[in-house]
Protein backbone atom coordinates (compact mmCIF):
# COMPACT_ATOMS: atom_id res chain seq x y z
CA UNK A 1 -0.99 27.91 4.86
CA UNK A 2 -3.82 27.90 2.09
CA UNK A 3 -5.93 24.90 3.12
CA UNK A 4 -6.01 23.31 -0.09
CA UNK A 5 -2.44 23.20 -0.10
CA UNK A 6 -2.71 21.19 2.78
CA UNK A 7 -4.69 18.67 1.88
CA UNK A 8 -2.95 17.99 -0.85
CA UNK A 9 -0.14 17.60 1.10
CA UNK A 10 -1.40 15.16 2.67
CA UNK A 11 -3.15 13.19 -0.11
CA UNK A 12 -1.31 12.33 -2.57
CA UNK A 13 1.92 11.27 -0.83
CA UNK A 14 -0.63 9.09 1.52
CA UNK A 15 -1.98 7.34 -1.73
CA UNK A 16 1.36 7.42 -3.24
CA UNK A 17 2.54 5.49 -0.20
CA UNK A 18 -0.62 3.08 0.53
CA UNK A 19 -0.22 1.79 -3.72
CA UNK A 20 3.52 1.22 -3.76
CA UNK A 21 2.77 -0.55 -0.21
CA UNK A 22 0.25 -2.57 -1.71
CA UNK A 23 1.95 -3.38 -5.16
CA UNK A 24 5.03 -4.75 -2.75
CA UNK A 25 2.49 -7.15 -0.92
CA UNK A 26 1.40 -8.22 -4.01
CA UNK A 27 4.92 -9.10 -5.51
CA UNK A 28 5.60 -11.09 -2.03
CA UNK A 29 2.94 -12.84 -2.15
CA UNK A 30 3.64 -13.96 -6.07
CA UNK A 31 6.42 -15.12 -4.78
CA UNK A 32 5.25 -17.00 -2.02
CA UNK A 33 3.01 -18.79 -4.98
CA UNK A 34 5.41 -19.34 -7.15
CA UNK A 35 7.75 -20.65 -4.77
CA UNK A 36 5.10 -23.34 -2.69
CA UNK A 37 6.54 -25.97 -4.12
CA UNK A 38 10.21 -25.62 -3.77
CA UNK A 39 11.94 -27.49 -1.04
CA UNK A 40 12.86 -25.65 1.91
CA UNK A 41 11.13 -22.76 0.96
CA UNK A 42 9.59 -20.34 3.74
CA UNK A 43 6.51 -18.03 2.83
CA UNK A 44 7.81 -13.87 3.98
CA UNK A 45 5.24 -11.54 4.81
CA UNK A 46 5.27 -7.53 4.57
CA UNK A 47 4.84 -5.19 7.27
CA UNK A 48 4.28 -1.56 7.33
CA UNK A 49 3.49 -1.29 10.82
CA UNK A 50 6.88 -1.16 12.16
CA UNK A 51 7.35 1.73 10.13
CA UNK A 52 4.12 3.43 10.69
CA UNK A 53 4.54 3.46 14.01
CA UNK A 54 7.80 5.12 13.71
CA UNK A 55 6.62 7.81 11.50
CA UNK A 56 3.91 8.02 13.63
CA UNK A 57 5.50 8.63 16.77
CA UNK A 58 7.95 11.59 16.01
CA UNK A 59 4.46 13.42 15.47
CA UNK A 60 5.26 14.31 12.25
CA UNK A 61 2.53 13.69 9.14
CA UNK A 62 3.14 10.47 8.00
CA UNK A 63 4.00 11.82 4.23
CA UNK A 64 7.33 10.44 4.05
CA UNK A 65 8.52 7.13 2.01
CA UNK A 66 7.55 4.32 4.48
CA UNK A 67 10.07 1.45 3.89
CA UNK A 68 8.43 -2.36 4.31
CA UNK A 69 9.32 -4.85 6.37
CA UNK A 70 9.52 -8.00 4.39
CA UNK A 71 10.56 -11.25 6.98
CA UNK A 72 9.32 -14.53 7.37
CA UNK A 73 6.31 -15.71 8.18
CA UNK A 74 5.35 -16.87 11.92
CA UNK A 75 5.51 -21.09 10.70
CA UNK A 76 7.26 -20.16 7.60
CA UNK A 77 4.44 -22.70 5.44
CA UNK A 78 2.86 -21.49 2.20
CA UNK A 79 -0.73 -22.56 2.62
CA UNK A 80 -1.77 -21.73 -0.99
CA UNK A 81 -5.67 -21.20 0.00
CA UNK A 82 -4.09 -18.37 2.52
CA UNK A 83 -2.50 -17.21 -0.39
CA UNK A 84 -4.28 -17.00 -3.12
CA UNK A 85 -6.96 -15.66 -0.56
CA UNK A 86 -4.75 -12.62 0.91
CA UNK A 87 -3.50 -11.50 -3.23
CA UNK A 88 -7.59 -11.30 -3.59
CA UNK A 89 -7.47 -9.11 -0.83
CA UNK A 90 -4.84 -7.06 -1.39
CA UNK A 91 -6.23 -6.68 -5.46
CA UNK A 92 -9.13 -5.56 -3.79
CA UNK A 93 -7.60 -2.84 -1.81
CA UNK A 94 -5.33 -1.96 -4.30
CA UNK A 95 -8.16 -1.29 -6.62
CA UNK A 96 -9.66 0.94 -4.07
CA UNK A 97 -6.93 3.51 -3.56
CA UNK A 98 -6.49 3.96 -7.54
CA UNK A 99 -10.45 4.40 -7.56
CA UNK A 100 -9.42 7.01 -4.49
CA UNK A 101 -6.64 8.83 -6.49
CA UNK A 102 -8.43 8.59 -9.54
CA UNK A 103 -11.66 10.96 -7.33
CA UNK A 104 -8.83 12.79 -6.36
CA UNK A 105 -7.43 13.74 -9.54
CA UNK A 106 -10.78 14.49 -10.79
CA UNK A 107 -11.50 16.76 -7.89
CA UNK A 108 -7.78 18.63 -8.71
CA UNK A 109 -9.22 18.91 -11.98
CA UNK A 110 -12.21 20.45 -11.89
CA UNK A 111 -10.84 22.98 -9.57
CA UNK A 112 -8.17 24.20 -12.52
CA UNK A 113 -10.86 24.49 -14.79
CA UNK A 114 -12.75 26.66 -12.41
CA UNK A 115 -15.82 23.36 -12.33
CA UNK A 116 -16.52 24.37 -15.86
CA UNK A 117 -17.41 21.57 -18.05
């Protein structure tokens, strides 16, 4: 197996993965936002350990689609500072992996045109 190969095996689906995981945490908590006021109401929380573990576990890479978790949270209360705290968070990290895939991409790139410029 060409080395190269390899990696990119590895890379892409990972960063694939770690955005769509992240743009679902950010839709839950939008909801959990939108939703503070509404009667009855209980905040949900995502989890991709569950699954992690799992794909972990059977010792193969972890390249496949990792399905989220999304149940409620421990007290079930939206505390809007947690909130609004955790999407800053999350925006934060998600903005990381697309600067990550964008170094990526520009690495794949240079390599096809042979690191002319």
């Amino acid at each position: 197996m060409n080395t190269i190969n390899g990696i990119e095996a590895l890379t892409l689906p990972a960063l694939t993965t770690a955005l769509d995981a992240a743009a679902i945490r950010q839709q839950v908590i939008a909801n959990n936002i939108a939703n503070a006021n509404t009667p009855g109401f209980q905040a949900q929380r995502v989890s991709f350990e569950v699954a992690l573990d799992a794909a972990a576990g059977d010792g193969a890479p972890v390249s496949a689609r990792l399905e989220p978790q999304v149940g409620l949270s421990v007290d079930g209360a939206v505390r809007l500072d947690s909130e609004v705290a955790a999407m800053a968070q999350n925006g934060a990290h998600y903005q990381a992996l697309l600067k990550a895939l964008n170094r990526h991409l520009s690495v794949l790139a240079s390599a096809v045109s042979d690191g002319k410029r």
